[in-house]
Protein backbone atom coordinates (compact mmCIF):
# COMPACT_ATOMS: atom_id res chain seq x y z
CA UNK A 1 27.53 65.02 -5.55
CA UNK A 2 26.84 65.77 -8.93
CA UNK A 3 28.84 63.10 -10.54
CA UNK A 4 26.48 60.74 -7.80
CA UNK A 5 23.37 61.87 -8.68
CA UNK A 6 24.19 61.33 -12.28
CA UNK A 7 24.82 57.62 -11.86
CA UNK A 8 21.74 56.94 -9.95
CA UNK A 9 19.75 58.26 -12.74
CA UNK A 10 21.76 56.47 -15.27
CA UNK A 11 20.95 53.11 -12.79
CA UNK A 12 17.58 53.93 -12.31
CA UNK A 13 17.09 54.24 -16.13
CA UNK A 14 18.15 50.50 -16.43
CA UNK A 15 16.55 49.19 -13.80
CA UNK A 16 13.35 50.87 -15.45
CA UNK A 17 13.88 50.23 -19.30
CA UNK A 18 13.77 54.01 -19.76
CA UNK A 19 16.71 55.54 -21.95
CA UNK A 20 17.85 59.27 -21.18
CA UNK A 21 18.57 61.38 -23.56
CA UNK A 22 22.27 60.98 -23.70
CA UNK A 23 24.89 58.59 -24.82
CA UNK A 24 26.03 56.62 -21.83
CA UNK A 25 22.27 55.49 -21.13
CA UNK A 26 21.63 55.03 -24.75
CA UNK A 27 24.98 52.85 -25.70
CA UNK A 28 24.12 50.68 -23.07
CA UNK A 29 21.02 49.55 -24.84
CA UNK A 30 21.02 45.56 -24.94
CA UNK A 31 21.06 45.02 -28.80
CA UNK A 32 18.08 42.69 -29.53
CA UNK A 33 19.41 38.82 -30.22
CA UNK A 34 17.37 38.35 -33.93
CA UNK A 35 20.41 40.77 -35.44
CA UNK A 36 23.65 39.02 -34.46
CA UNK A 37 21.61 35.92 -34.93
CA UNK A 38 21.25 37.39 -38.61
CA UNK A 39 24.08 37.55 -40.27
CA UNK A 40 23.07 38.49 -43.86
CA UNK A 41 21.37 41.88 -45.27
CA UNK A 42 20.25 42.71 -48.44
CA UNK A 43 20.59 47.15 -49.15
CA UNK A 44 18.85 48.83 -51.82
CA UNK A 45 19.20 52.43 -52.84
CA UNK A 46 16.40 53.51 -55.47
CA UNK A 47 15.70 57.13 -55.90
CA UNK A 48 15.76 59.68 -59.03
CA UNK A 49 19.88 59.09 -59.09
CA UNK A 50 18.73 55.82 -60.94
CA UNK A 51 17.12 58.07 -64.40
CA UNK A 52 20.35 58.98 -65.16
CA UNK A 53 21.98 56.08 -63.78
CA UNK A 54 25.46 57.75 -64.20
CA UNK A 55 28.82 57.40 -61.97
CA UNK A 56 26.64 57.24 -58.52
CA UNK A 57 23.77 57.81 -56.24
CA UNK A 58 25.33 61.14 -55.73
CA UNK A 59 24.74 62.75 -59.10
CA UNK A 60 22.66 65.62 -58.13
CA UNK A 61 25.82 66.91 -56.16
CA UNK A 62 28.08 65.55 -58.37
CA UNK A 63 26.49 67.28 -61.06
CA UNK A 64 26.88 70.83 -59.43
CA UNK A 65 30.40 71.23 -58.57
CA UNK A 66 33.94 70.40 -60.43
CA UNK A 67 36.11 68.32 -57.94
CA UNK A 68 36.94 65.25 -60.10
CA UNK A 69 36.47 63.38 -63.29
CA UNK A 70 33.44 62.01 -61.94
CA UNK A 71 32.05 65.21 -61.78
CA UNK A 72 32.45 66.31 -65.04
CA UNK A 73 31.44 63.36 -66.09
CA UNK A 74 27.58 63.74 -64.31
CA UNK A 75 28.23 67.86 -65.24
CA UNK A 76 28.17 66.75 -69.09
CA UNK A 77 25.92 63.71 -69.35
CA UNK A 78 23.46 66.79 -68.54
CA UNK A 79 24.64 69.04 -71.15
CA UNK A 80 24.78 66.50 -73.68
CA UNK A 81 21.33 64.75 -73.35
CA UNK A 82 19.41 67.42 -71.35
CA UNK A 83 18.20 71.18 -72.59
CA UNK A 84 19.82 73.85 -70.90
CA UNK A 85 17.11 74.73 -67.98
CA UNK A 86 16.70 70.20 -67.03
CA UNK A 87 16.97 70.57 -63.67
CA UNK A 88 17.78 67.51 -60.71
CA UNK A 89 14.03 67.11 -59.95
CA UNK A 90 13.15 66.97 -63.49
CA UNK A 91 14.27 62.94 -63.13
CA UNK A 92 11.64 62.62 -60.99
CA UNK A 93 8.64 62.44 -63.39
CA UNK A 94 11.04 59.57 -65.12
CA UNK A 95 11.44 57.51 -62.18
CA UNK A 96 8.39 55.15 -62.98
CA UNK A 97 8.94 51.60 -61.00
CA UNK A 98 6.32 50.50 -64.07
CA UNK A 99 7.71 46.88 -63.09
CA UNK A 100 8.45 47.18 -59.57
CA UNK A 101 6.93 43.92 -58.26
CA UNK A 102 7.14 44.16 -54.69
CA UNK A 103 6.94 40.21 -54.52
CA UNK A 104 9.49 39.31 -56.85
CA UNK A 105 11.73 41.57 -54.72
CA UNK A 106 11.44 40.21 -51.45
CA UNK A 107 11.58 36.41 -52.64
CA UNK A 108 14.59 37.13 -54.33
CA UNK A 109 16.27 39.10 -51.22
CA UNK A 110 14.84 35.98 -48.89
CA UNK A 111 16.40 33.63 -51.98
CA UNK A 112 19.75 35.59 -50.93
CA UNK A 113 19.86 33.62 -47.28
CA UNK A 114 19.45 37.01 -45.89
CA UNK A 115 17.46 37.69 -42.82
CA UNK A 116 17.03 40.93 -42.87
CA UNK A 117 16.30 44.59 -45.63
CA UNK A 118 17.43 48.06 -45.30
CA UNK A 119 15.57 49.79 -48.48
CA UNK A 120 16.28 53.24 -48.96
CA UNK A 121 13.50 55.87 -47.47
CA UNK A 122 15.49 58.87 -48.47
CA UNK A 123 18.95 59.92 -49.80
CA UNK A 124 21.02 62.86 -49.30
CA UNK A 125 18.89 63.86 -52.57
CA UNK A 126 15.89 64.56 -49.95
CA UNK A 127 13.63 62.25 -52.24
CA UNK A 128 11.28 59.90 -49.99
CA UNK A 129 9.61 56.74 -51.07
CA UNK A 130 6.60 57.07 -49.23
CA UNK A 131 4.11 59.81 -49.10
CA UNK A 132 6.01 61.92 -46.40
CA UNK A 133 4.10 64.77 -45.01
CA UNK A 134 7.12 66.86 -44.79
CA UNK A 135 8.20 66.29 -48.42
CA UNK A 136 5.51 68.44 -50.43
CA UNK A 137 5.78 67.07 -54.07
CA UNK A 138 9.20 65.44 -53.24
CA UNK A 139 7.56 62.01 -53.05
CA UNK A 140 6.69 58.37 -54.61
CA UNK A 141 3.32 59.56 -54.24
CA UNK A 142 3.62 62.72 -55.82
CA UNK A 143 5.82 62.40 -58.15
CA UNK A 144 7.25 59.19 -59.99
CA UNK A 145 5.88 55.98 -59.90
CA UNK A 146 2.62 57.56 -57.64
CA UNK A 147 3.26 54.69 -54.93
CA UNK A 148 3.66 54.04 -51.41
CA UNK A 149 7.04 51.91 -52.08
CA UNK A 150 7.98 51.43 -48.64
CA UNK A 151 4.72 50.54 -47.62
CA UNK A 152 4.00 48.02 -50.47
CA UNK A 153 7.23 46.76 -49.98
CA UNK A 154 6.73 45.80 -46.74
CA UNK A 155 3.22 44.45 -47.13
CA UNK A 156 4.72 41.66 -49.53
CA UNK A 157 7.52 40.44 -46.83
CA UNK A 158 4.76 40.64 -44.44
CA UNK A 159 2.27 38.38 -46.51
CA UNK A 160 4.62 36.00 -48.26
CA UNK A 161 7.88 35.77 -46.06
CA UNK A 162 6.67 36.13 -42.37
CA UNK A 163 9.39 36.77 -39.30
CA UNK A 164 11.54 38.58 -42.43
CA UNK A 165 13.38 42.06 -40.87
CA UNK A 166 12.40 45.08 -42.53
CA UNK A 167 14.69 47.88 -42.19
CA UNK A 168 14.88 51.79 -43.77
CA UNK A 169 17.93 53.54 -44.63
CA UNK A 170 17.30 57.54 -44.14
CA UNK A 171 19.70 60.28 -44.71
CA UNK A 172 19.62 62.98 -41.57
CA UNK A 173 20.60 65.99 -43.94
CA UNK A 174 19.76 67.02 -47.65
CA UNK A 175 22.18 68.66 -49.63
CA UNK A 176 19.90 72.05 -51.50
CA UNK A 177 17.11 71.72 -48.43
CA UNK A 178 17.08 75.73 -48.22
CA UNK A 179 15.85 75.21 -44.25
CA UNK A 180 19.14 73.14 -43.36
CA UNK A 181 21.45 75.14 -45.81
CA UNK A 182 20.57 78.31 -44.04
CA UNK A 183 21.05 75.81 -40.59
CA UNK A 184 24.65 75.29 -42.12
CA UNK A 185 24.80 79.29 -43.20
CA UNK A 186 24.69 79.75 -39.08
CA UNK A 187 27.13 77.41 -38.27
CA UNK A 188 24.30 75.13 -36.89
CA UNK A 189 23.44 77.22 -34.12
CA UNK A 190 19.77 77.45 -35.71
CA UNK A 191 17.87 73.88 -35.59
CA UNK A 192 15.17 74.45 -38.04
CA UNK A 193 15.70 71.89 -40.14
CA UNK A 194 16.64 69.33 -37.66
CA UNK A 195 13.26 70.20 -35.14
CA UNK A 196 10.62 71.31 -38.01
CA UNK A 197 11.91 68.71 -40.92
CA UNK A 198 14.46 65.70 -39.95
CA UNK A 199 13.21 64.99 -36.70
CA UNK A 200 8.74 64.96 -36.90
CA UNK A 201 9.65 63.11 -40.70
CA UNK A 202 11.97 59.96 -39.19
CA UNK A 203 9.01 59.71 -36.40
CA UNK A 204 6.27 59.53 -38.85
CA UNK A 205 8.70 56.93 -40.89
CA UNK A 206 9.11 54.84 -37.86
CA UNK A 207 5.42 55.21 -36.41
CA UNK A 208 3.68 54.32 -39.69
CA UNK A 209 5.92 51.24 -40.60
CA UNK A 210 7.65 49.88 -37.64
CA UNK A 211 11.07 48.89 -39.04
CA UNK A 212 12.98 46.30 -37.43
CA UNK A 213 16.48 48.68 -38.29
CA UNK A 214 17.01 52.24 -38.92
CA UNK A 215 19.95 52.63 -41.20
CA UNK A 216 20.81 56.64 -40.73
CA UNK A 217 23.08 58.86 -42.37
CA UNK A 218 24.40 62.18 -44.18
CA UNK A 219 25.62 63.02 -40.02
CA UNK A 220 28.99 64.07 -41.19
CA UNK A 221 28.75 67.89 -41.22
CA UNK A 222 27.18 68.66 -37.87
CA UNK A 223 27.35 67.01 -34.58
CA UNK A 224 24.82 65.19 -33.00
CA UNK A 225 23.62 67.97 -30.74
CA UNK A 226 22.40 69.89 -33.96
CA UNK A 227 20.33 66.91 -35.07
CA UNK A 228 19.05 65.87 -31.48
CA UNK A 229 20.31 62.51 -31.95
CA UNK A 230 19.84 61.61 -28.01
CA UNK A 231 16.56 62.84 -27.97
CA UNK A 232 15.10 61.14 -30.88
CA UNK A 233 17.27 57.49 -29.68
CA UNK A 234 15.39 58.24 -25.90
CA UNK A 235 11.75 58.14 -28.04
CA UNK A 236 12.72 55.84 -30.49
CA UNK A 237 13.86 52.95 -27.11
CA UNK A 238 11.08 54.02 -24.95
CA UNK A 239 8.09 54.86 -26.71
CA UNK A 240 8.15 54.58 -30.53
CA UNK A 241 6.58 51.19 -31.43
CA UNK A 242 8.93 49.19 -32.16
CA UNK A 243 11.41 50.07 -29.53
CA UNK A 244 11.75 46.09 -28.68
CA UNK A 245 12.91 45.19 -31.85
CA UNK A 246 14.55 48.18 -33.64
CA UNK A 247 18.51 49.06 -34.22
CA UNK A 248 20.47 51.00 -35.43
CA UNK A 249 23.27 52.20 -36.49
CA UNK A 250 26.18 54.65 -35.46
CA UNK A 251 25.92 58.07 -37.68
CA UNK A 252 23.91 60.01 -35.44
CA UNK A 253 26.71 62.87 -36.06
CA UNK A 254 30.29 63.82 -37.07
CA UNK A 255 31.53 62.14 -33.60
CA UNK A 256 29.52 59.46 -33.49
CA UNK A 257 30.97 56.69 -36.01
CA UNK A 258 32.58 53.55 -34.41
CA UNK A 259 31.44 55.31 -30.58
CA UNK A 260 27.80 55.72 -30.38
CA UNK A 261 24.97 53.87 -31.22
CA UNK A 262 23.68 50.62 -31.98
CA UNK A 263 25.93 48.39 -33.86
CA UNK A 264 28.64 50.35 -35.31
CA UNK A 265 28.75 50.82 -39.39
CA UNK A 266 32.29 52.86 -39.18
CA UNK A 267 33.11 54.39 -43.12
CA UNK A 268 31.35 52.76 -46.23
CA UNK A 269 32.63 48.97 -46.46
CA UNK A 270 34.16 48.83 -43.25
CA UNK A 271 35.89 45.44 -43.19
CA UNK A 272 38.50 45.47 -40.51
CA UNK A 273 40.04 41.93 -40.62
CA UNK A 274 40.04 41.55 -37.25
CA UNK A 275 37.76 40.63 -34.22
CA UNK A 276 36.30 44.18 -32.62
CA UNK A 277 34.97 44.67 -29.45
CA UNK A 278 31.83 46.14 -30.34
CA UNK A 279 29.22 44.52 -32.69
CA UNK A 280 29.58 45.87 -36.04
CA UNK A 281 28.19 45.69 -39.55
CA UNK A 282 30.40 45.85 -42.98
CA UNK A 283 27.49 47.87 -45.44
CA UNK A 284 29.34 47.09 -49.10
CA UNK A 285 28.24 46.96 -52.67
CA UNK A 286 28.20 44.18 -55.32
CA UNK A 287 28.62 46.86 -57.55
CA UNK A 288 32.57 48.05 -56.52
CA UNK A 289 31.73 51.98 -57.33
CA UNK A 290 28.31 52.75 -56.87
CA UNK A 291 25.09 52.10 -54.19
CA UNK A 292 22.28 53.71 -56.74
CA UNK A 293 21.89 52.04 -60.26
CA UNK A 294 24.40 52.57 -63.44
CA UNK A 295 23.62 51.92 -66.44
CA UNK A 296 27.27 52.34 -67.93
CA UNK A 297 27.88 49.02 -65.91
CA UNK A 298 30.71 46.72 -66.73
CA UNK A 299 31.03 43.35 -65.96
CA UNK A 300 34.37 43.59 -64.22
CA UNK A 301 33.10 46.25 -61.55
CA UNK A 302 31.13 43.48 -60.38
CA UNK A 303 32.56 41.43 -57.57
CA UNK A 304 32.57 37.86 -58.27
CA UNK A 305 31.34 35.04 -56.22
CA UNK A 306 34.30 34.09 -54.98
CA UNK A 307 35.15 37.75 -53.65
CA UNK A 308 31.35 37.87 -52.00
CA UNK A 309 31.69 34.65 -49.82
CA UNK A 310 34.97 35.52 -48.67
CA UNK A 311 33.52 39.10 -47.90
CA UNK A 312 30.99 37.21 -46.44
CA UNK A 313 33.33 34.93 -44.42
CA UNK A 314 35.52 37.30 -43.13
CA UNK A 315 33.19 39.33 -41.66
CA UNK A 316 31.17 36.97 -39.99
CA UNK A 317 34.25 35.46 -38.40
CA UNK A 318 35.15 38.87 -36.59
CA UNK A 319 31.91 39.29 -35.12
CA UNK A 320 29.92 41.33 -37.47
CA UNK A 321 26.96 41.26 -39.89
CA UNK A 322 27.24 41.82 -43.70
CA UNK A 323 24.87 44.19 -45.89
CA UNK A 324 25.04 43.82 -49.60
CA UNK A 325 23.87 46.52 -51.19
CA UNK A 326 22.22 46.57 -54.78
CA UNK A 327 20.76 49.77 -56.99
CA UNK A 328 17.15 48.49 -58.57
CA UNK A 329 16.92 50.20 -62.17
CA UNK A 330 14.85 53.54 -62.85
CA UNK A 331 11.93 51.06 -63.55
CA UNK A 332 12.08 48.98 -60.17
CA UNK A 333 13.61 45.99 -61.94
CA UNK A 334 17.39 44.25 -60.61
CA UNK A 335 19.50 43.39 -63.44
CA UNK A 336 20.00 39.85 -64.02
CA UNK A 337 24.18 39.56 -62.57
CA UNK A 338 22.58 41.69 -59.42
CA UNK A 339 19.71 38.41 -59.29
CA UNK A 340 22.08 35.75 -60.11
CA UNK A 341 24.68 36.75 -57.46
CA UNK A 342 22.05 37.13 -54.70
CA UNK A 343 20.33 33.57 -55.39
CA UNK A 344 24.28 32.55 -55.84
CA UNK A 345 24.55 33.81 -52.37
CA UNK A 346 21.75 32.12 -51.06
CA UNK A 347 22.63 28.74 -52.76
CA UNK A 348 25.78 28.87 -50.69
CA UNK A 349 24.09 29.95 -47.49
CA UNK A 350 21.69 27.28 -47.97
CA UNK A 351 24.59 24.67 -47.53
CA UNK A 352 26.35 26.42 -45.43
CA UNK A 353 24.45 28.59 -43.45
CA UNK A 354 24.89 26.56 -40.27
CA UNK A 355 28.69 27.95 -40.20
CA UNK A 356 26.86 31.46 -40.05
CA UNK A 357 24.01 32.21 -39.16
CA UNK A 358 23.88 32.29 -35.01
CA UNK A 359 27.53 31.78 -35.19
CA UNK A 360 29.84 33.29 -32.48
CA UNK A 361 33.89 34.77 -33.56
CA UNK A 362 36.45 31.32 -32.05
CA UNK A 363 39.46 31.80 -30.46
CA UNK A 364 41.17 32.06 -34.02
CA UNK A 365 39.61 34.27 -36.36
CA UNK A 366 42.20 34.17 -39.48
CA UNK A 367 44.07 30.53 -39.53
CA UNK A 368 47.94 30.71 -38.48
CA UNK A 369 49.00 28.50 -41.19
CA UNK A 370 46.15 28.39 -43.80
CA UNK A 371 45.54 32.08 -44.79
CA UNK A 372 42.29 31.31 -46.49
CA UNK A 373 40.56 29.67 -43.99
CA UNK A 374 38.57 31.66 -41.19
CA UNK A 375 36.65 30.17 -38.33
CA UNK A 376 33.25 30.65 -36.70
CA UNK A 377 31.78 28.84 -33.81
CA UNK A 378 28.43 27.79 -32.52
CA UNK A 379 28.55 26.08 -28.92
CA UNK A 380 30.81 23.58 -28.83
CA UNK A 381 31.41 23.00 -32.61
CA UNK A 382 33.80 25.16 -34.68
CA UNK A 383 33.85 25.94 -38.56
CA UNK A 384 36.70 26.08 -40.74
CA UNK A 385 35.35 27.95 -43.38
CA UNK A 386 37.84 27.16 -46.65
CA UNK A 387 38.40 29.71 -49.47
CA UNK A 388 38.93 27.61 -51.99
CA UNK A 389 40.03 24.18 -52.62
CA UNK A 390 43.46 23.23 -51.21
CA UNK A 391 46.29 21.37 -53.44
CA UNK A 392 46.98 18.29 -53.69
CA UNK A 393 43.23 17.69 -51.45
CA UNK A 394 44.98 18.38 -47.90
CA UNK A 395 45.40 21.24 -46.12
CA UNK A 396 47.10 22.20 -43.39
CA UNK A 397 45.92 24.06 -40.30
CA UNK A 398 47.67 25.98 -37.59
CA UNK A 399 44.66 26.38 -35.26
CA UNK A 400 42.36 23.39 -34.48
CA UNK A 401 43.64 21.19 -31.74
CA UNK A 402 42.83 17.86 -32.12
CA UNK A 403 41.45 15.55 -28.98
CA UNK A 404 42.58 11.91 -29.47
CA UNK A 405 39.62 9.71 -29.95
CA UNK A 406 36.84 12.49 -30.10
CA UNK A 407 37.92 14.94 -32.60
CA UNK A 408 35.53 14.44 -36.04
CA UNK A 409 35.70 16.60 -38.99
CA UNK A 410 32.80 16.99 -41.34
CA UNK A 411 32.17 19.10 -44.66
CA UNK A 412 29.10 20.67 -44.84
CA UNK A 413 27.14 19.38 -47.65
CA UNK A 414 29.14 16.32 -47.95
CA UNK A 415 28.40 12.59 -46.62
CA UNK A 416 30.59 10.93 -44.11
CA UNK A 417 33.92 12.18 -42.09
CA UNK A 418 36.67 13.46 -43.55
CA UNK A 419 40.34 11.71 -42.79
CA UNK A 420 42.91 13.93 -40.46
CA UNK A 421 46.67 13.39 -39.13
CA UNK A 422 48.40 15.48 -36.14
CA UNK A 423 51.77 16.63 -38.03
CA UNK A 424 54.77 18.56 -36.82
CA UNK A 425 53.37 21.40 -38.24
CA UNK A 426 49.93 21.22 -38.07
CA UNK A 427 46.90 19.25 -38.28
CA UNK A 428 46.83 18.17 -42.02
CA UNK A 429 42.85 17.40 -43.52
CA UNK A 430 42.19 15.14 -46.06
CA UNK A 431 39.18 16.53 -48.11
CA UNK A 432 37.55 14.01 -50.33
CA UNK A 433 37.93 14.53 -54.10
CA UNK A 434 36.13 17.81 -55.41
CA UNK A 435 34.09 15.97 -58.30
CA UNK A 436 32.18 14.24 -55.16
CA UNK A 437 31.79 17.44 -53.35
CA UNK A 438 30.16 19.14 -56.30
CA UNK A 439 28.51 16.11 -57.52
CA UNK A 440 26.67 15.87 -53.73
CA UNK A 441 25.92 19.50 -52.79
CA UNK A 442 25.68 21.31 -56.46
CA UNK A 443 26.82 25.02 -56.87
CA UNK A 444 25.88 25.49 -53.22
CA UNK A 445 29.30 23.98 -52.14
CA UNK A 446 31.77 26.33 -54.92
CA UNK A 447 33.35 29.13 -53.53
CA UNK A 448 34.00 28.05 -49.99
CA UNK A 449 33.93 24.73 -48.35
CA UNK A 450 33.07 24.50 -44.24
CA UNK A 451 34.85 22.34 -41.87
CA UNK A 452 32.76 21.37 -39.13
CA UNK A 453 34.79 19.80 -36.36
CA UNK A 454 33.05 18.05 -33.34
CA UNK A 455 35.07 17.24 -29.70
CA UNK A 456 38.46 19.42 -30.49
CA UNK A 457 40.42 20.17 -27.44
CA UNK A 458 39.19 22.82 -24.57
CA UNK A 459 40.64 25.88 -25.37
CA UNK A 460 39.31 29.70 -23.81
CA UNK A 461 37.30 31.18 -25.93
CA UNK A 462 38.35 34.71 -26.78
CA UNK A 463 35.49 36.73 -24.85
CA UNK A 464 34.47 38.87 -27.64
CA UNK A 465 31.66 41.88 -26.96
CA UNK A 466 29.18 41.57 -29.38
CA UNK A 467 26.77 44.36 -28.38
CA UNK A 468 24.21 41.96 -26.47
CA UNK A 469 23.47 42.90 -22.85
CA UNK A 470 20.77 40.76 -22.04
């Protein structure tokens, strides 16, 4: 009777557009359409971890215990440069923004082709970037640059770049908050950190500037019980004000990841490979070490252009959304490889966007001859989208099958249709000569090159779930 009663409710929730406040009502949560449609994010972490701009976003932590040669390396970059009682919050008179120009920021993340932000509201480092009530001289208006960042931020995509997704990343813990360390100290079975802190703080975030996504996480040491994860996803889908739009992710607590949820965000740079069952998102850096600024930056631990579109590629093909992630300097600028590899990105999206953005995973993810080519689909056309440029001007393909007559295969950004033969092997593509390719589309076309074909034969399309119950 019990087990009865329980599924009524759970119907009855649906049929009303109320969410309860536990995870089978709240996983079954249509995902709105504007984020699969979406494709492309742009992340940015900016907090006092950018001062010292030194091995990662985690140097306050890192900087307090001895676990690794990072450590020691944030331990002594304080004892060299710092006197003897510098302490973590100390960095926070020095984080300035003098030239943080909230436009020049969100034309250059809409220059990126991306649809959507997640901007850092607070890190595990408990620093907000807007004047939180329940972070008393902790602040961007207290302390720092004395500004509202979020809320300027968002201002600017709303006046120059309407219809633009603005999203907040917030950590649920804070590493030295002395209300959730003496939480931790009782095993969690005290919640005053969680009720009286975490909980009133993400509602203010979310009441006072309506993000479209809220990015959470720091869930890993308690479950989601402690944090009241259900309770605050039931008020955030059925009251908060932008419960039409919003998602989110899945670290709502140490079970959660790749189960509950919005869209699932798995470990740091998840990129599977393959399609999942379960709309997901692959969060990853253009920096390869770090998500906060470093100053120490080499050229070489930034990934190239080539290694972006086919991060970019992949992903999209297995049915999930990319977020590339850049650290803004202590002074609210982007250095200038973090601004040329965003508008490099965009150039690219700009001719080839149409294999992306709205896209749907094919039948064949991953060629079964051509390793470097990966497919997308959008109603009846498919997209061969070529990492780089095959030998010899033909390559070969395992996947497409041709119909006789009313097969045609395009290349995005190029002029006319490009010559094919049905081999023993494979279906073999003539692409026209690169200097005509480049010469037609610019430096949008480098990188990877998109096969459109038009009138291949029926095939069933692998049924993939992407998340969106409508």
């Amino acid at each position: 009777m019990t087990s009865v009663i329980a599924g009524l409710s759970f119907l009855l929730a649906l049929a009303t557009g109320q969410y309860t406040p536990d995870w089978e009502s709240l996983d079954a949560r249509p995902l709105p359409s504007w984020y699969d449609e979406a494709k492309v994010g742009i992340f940015m972490h900016l907090g006092p971890y950018a001062v010292p701009g030194v091995e990662s976003e985690w140097f306050w932590l890192q900087a307090t215990r001895n676990e690794s040669e990072g450590d020691q390396k944030c331990a002594k970059y304080l004892e060299d440069y710092f006197p003897p009682k510098f302490v973590y919050q100390d960095f926070g008179p020095m984080l300035t923004m003098d030239f943080f120009d909230t436009d020049f920021i969100s034309d250059l993340v809409v220059d990126s082709g991306a649809k959507y932000l997640v901007f850092t509201s607070k890190h595990h480092d408990g620093y907000c970037n807007w004047p939180s009530t329940y972070s008393y001289g902790w602040n961007s208006m207290a302390v720092g640059p004395r500004r509202d960042v979020l809320g300027e931020l968002k201002s600017s995509f709303e006046k120059r770049h309407p219809g633009f997704h603005f999203g907040v990343y917030y950590s649920l813990f804070e590493w030295f908050n002395p209300i959730y360390l003496k939480d931790k100290e009782n095993n969690f079975t005290t919640r005053e950190y969680a009720l009286n802190k975490m909980q009133p703080e993400m509602k203010e975030l979310i009441n006072k500037y309506t993000p479209d996504v809220l990015w959470v996480d720091g869930e890993w040491e308690a479950e989601s019980e402690y944090f009241g994860s259900t309770d605050f996803l039931a008020w955030l889908y059925n009251e908060s004000p932008t419960k039409t739009n919003i998602v989110t992710n899945d670290r709502w607590g140490q079970e959660t990841r790749l189960k509950h949820g919005g869209y699932y965000c798995g470990p740091d740079r998840f990129s599977p490979g393959t399609l999942q069952d379960h709309k997901w998102e692959n969060a990853m850096t253009v920096d390869r070490i770090s998500w906060g600024h470093r100053r120490d930056i080499n050229i070489e631990e930034i990934f190239s252009m080539d290694e972006l579109v086919s991060e970019i590629t992949k992903t999209v093909s297995c049915g999930g959304n990319i977020l590339i992630n850049i650290g803004p300097t202590k002074e609210g600028t982007i250095i200038p490889v973090f601004q040329e590899r965003l508008r490099s990105i965009g150039a690219w999206l700009k001719v080839n966007g149409e294999a992306i953005y709205g896209s749907k995973p094919w039948t064949t993810q991953n060629d079964t001859l051509a390793s470097n080519v990966w497919y997308t689909k959008k109603e009846s056309d498919v997209y061969g989208i070529v990492l780089g440029w095959p030998n010899d001007d033909v390559i070969l393909l395992g996947a497409p099958k041709v119909e006789q007559g009313q097969t045609k295969i395009t290349m995005l950004g190029f002029s006319g249709t490009l010559d094919f033969t049905t081999e023993p092997e494979g279906l073999a593509v003539q692409f026209p000569s690169l200097g005509k390719v480049v010469q037609g589309c610019s430096a949008g076309c480098q990188w990877g090159y998109v096969l459109k074909f038009e009138g291949l034969a029926k095939d069933d399309d692998f049924k993939v779930d992407t998340g969106i119950r409508v």
